[in-house]
PDB file of N, CA and C in Angstrom:
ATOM      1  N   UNK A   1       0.834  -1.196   0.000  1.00  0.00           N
ATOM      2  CA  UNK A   1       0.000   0.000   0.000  1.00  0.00           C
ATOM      3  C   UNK A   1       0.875   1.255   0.000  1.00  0.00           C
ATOM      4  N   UNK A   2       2.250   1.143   0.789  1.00  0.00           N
ATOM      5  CA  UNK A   2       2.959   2.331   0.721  1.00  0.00           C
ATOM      6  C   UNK A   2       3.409   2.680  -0.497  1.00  0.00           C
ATOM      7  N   UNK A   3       3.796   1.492  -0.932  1.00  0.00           N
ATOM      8  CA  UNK A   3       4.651   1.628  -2.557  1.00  0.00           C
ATOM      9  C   UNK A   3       3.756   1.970  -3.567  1.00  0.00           C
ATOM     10  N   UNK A   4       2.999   1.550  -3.186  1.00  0.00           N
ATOM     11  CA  UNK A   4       1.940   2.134  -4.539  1.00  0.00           C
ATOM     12  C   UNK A   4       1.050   3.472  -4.638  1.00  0.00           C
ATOM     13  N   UNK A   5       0.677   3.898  -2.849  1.00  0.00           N
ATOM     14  CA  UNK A   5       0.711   5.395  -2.700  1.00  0.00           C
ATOM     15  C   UNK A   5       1.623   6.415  -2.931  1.00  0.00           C
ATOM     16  N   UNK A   6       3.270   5.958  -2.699  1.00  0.00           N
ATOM     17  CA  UNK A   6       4.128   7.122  -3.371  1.00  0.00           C
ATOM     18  C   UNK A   6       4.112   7.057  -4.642  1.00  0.00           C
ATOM     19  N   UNK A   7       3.826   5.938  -4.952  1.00  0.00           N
ATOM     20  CA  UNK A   7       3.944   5.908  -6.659  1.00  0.00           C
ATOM     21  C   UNK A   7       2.889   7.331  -7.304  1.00  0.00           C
ATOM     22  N   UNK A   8       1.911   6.745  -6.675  1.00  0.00           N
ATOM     23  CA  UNK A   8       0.940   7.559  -7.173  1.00  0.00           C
ATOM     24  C   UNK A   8       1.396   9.030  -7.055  1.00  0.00           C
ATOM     25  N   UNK A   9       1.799   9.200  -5.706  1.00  0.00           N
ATOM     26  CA  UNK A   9       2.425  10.774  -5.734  1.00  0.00           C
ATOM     27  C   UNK A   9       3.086  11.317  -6.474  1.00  0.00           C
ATOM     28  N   UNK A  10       4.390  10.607  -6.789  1.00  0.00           N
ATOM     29  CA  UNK A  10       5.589  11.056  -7.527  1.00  0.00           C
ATOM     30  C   UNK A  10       4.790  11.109  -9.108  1.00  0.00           C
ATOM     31  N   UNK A  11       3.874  10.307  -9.843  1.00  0.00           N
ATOM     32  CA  UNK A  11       3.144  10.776 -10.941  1.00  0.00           C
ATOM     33  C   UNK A  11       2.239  11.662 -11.281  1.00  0.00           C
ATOM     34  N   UNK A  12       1.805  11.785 -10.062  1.00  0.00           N
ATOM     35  CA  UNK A  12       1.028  12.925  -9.758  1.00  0.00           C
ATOM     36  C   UNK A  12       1.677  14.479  -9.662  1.00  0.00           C
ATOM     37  N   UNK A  13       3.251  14.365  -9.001  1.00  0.00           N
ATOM     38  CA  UNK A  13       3.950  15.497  -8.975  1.00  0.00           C
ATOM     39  C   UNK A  13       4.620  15.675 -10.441  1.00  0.00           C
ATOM     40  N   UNK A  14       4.658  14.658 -10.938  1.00  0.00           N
ATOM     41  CA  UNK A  14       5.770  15.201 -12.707  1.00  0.00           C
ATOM     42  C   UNK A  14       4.489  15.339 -13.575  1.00  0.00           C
ATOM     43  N   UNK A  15       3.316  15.565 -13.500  1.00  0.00           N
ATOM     44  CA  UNK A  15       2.503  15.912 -14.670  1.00  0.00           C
ATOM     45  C   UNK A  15       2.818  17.255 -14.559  1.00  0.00           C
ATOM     46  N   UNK A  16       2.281  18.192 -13.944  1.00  0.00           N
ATOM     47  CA  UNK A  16       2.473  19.651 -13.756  1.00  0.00           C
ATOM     48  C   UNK A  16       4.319  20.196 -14.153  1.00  0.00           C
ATOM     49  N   UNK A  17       5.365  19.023 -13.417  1.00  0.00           N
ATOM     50  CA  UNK A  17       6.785  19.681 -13.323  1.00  0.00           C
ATOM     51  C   UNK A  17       7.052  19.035 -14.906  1.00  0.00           C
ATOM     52  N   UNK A  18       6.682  18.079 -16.218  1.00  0.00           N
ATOM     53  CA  UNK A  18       6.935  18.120 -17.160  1.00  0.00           C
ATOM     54  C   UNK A  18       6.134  19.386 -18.445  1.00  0.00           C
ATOM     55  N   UNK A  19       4.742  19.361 -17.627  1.00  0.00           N
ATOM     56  CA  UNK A  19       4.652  20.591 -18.718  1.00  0.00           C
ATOM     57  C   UNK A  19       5.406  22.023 -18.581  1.00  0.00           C
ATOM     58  N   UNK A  20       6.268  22.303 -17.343  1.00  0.00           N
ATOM     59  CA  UNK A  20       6.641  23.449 -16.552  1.00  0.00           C
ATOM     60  C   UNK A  20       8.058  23.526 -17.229  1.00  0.00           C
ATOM     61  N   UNK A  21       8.499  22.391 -17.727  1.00  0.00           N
ATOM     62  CA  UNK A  21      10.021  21.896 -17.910  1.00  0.00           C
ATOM     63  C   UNK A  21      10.230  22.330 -19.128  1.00  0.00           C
ATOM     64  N   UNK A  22       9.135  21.590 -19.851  1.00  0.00           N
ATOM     65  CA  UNK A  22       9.126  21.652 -21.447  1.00  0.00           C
ATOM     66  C   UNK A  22       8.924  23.397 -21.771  1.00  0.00           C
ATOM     67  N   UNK A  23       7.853  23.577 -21.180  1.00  0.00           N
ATOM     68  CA  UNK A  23       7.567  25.274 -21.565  1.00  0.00           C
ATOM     69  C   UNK A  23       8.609  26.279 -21.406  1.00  0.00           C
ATOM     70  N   UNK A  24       9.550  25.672 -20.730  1.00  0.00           N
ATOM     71  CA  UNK A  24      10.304  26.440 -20.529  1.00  0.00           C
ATOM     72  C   UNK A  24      11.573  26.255 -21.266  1.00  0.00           C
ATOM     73  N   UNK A  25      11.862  25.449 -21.989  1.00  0.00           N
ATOM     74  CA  UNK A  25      12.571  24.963 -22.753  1.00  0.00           C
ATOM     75  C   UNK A  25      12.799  25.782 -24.185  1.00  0.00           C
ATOM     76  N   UNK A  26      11.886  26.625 -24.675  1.00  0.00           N
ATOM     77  CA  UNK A  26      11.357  27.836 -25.745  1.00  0.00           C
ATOM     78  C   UNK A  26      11.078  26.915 -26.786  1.00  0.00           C
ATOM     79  N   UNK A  27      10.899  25.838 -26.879  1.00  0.00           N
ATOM     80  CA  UNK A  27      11.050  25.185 -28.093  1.00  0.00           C
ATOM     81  C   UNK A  27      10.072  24.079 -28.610  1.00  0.00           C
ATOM     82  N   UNK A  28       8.995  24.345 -29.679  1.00  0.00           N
ATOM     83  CA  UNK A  28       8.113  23.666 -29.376  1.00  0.00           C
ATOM     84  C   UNK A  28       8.292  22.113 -29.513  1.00  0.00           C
ATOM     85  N   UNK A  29       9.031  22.045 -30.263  1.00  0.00           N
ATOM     86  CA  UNK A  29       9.525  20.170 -30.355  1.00  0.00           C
ATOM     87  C   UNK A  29      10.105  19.748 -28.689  1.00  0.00           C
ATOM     88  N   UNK A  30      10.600  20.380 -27.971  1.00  0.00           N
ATOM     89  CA  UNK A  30      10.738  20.127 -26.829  1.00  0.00           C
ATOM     90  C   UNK A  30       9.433  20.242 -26.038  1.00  0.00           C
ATOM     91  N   UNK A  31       9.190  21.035 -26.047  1.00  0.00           N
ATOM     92  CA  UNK A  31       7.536  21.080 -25.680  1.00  0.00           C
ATOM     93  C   UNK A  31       6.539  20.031 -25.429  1.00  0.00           C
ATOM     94  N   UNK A  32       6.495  19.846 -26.908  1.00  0.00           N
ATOM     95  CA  UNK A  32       5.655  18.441 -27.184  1.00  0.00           C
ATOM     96  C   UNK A  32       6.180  17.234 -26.321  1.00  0.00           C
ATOM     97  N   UNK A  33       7.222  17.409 -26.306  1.00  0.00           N
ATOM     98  CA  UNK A  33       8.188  15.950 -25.900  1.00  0.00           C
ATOM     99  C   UNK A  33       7.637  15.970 -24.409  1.00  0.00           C
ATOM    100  N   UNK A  34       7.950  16.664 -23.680  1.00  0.00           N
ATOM    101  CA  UNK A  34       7.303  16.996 -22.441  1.00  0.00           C
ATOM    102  C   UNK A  34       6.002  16.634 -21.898  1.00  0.00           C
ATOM    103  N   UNK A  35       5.097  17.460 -22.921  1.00  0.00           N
ATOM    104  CA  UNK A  35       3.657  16.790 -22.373  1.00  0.00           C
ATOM    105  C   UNK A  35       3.456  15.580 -22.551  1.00  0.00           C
ATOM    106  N   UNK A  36       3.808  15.115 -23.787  1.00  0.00           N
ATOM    107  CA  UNK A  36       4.072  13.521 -23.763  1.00  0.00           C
ATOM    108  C   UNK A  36       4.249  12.686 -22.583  1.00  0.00           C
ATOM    109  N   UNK A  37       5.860  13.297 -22.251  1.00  0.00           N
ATOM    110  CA  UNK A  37       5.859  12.677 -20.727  1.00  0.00           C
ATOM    111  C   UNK A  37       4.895  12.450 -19.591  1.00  0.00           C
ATOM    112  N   UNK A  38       4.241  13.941 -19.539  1.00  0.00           N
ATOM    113  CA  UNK A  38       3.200  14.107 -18.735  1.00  0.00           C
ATOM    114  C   UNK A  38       1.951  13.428 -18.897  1.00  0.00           C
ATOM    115  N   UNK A  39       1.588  13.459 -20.337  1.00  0.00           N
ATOM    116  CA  UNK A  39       0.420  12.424 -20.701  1.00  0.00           C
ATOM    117  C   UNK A  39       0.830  10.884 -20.034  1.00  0.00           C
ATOM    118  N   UNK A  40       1.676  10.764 -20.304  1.00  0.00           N
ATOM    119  CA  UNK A  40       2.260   9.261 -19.510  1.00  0.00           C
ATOM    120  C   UNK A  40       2.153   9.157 -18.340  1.00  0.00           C
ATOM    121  N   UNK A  41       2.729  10.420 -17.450  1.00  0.00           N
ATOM    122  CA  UNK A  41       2.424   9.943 -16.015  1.00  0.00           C
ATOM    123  C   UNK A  41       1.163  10.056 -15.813  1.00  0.00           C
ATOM    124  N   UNK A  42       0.518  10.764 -16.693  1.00  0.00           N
ATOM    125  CA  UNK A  42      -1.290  10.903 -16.314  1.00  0.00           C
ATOM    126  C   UNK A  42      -1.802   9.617 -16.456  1.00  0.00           C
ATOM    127  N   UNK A  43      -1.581   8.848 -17.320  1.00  0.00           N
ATOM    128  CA  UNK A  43      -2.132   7.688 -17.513  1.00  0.00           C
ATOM    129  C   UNK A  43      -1.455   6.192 -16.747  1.00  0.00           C
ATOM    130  N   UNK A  44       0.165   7.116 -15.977  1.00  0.00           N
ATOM    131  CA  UNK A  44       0.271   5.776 -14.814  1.00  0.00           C
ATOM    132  C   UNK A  44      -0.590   6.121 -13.817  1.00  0.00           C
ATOM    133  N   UNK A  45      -0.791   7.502 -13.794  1.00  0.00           N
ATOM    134  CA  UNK A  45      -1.498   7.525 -12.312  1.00  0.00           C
ATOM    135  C   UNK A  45      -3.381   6.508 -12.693  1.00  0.00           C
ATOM    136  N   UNK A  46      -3.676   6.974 -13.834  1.00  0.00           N
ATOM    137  CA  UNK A  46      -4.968   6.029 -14.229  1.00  0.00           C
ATOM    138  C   UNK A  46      -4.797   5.019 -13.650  1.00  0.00           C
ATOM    139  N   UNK A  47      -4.024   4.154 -14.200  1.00  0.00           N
ATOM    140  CA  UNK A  47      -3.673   3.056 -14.299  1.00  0.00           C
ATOM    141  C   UNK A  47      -3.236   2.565 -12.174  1.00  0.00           C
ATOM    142  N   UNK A  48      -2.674   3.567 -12.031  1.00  0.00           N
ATOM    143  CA  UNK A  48      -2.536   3.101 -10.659  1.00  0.00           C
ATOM    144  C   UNK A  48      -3.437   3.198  -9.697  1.00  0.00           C
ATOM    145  N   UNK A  49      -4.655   4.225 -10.207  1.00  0.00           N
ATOM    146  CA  UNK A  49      -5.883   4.273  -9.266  1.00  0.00           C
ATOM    147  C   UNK A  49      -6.619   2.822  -9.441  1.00  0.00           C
ATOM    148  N   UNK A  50      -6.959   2.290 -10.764  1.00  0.00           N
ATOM    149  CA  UNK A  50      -7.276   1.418 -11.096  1.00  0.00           C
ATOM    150  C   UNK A  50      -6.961   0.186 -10.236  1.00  0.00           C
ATOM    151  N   UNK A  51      -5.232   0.003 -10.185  1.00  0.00           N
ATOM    152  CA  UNK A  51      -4.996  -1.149  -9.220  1.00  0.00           C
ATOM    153  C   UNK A  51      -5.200  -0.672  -7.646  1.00  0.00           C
ATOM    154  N   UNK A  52      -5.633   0.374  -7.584  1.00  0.00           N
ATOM    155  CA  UNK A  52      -5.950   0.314  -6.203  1.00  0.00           C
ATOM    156  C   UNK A  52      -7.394  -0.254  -5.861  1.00  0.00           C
ATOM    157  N   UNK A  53      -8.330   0.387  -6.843  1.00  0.00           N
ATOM    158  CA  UNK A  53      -9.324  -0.465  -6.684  1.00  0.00           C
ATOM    159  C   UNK A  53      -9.534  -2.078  -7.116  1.00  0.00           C
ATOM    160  N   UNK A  54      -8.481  -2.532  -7.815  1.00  0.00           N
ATOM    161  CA  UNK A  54      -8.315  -4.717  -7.824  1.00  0.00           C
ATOM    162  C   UNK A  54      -7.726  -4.586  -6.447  1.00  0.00           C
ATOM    163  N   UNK A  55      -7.200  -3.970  -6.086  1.00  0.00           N
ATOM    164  CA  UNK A  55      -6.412  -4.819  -4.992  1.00  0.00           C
ATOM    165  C   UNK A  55      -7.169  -4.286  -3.660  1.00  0.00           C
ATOM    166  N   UNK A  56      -8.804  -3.491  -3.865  1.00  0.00           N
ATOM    167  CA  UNK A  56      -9.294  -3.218  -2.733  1.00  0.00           C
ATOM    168  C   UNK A  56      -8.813  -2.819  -1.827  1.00  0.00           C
ATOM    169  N   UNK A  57      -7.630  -1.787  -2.333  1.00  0.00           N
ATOM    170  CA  UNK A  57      -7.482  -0.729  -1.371  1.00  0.00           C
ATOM    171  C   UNK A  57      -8.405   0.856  -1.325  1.00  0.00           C
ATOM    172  N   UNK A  58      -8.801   0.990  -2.269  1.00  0.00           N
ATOM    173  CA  UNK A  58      -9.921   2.141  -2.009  1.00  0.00           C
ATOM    174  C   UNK A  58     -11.226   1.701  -2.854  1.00  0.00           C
ATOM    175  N   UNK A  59     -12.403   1.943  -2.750  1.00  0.00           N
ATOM    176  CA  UNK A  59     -13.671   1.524  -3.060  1.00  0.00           C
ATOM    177  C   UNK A  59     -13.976   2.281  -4.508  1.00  0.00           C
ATOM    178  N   UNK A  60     -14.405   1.846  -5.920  1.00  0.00           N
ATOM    179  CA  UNK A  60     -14.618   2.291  -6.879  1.00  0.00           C
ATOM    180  C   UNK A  60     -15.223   3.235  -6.714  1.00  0.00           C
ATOM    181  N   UNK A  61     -16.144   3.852  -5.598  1.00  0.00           N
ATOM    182  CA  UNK A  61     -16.962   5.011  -5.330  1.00  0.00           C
ATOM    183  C   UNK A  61     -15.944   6.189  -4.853  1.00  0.00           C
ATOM    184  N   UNK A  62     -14.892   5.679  -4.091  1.00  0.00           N
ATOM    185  CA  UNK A  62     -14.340   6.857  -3.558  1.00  0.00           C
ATOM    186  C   UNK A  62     -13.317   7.376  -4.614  1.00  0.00           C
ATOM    187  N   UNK A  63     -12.932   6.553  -5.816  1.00  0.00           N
ATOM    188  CA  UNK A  63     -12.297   7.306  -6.475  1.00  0.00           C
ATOM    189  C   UNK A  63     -12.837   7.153  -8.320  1.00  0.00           C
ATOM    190  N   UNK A  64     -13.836   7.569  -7.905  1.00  0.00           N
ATOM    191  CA  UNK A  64     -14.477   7.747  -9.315  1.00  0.00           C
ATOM    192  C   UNK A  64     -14.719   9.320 -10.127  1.00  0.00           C
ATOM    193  N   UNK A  65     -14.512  10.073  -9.040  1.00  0.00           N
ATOM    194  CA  UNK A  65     -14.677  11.555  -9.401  1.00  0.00           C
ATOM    195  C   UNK A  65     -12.712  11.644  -9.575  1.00  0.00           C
ATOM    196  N   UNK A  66     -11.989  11.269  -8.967  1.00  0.00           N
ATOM    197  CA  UNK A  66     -10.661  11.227  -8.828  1.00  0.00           C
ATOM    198  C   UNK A  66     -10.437  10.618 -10.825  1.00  0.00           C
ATOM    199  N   UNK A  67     -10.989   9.477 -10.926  1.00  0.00           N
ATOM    200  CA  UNK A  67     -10.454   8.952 -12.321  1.00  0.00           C
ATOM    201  C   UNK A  67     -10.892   9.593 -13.245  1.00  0.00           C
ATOM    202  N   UNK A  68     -12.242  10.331 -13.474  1.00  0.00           N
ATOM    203  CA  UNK A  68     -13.052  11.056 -14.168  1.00  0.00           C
ATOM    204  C   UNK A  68     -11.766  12.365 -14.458  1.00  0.00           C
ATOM    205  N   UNK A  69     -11.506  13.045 -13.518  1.00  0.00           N
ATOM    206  CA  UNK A  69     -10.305  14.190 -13.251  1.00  0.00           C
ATOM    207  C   UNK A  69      -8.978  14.130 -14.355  1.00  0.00           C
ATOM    208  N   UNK A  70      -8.689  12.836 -13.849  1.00  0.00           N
ATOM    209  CA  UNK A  70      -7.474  12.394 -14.872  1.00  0.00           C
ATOM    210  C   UNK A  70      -7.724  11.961 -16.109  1.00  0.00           C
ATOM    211  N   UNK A  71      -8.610  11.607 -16.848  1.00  0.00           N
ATOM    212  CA  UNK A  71      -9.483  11.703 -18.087  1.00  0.00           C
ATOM    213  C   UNK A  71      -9.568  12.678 -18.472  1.00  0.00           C
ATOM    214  N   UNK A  72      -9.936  13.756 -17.723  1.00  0.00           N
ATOM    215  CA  UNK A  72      -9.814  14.762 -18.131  1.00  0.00           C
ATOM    216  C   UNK A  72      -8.633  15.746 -18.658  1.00  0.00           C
ATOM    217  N   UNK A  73      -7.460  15.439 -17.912  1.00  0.00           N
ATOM    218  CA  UNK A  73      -6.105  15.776 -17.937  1.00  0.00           C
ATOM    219  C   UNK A  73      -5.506  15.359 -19.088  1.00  0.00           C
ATOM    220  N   UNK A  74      -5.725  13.654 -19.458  1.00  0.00           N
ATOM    221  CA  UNK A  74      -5.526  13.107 -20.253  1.00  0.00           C
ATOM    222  C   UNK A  74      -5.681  13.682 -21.625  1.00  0.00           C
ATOM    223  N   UNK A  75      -7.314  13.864 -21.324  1.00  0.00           N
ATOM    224  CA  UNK A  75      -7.764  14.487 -22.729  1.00  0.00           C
ATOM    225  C   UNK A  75      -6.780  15.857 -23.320  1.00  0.00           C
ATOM    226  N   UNK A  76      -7.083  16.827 -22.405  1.00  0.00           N
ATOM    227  CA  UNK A  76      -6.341  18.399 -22.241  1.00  0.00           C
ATOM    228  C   UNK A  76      -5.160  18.109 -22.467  1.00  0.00           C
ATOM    229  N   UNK A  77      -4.404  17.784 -21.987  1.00  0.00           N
ATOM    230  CA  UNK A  77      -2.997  17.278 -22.555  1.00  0.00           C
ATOM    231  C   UNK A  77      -2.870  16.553 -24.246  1.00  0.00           C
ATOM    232  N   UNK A  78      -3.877  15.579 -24.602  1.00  0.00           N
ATOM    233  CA  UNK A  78      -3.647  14.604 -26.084  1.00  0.00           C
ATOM    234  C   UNK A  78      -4.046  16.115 -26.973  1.00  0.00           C
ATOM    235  N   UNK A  79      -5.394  17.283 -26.575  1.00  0.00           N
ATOM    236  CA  UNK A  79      -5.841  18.271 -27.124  1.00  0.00           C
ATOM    237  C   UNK A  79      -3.877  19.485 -27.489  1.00  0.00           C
ATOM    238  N   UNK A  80      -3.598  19.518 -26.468  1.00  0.00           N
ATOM    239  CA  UNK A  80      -2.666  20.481 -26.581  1.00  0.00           C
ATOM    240  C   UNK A  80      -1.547  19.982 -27.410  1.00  0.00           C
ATOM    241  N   UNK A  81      -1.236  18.616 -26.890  1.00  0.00           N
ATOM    242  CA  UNK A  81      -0.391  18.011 -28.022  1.00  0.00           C
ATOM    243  C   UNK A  81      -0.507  18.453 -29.461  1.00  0.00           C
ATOM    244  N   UNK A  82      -1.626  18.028 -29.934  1.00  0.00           N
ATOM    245  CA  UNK A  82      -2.123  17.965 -31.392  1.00  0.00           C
ATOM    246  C   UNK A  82      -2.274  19.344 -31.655  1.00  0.00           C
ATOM    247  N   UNK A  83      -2.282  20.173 -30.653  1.00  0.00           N
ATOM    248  CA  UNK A  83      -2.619  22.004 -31.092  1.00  0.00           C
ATOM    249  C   UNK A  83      -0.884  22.237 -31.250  1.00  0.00           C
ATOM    250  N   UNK A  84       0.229  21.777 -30.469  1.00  0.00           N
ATOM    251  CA  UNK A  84       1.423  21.766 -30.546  1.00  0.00           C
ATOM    252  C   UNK A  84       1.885  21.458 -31.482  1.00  0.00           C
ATOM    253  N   UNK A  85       1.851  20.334 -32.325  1.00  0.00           N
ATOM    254  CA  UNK A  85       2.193  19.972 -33.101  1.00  0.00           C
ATOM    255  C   UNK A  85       1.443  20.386 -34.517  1.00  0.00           C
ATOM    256  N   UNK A  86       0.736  20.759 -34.763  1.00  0.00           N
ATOM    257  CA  UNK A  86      -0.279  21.690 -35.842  1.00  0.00           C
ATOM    258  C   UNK A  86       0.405  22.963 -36.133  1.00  0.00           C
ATOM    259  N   UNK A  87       1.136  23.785 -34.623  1.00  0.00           N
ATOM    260  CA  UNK A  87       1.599  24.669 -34.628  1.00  0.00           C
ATOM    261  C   UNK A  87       2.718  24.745 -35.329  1.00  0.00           C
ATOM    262  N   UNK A  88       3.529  23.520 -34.549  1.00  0.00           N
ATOM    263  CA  UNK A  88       5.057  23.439 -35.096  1.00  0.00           C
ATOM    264  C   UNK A  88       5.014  23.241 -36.441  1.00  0.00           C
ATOM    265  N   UNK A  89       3.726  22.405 -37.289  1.00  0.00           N
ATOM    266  CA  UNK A  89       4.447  22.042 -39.243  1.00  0.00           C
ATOM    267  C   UNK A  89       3.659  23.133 -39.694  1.00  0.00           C
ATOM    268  N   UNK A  90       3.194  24.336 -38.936  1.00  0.00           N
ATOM    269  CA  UNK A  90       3.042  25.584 -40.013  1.00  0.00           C
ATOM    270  C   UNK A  90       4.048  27.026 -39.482  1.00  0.00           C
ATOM    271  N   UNK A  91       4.592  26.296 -39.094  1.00  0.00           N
ATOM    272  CA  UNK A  91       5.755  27.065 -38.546  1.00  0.00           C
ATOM    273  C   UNK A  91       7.304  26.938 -39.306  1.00  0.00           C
ATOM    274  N   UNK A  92       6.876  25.568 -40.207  1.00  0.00           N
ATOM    275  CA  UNK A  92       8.144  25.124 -41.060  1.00  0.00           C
ATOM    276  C   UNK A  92       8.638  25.832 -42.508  1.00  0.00           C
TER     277      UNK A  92
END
């Protein structure tokens, strides 16, 4: 339960510190690369709420507004990607 609660943390802390990284990077191919990352940890953290509820450590009710959230992130992030990258090949 511990290992899989920091897990969750530490993915939870690099979504925000990879889009922060990349943006700051000036460069939109770096950019992209970034949220990428972040889309990834968004979708370990999915993925890790998920095994919390197989392994009945928290109840599908208590974290259903929680998974809904990160779906959402998910989405907003795959959206910005594709606005990123639209940007960058008329920029060529």
């Amino acid at each position: 339960m511990f290992g899989l609660t920091n897990q969750v943390r530490r993915a939870v802390v690099s979504i925000p510190s990879n889009i922060a990284e990349g943006y700051n990077r000036h460069s939109d191919k770096e950019f992209i690369h970034f949220l990428k990352i972040a889309k990834g940890s968004a979708a370990e953290v999915e993925t890790q709420l998920i095994l919390c509820m197989d392994l009945e450590y928290l109840a599908e009710s208590d974290i259903h507004e929680t998974l809904s959230l990160v779906g959402e992130v998910l989405r907003m992030l795959g959206s910005l990607i594709i606005a990123m990258e639209r940007r960058k090949g008329s920029s060529k």
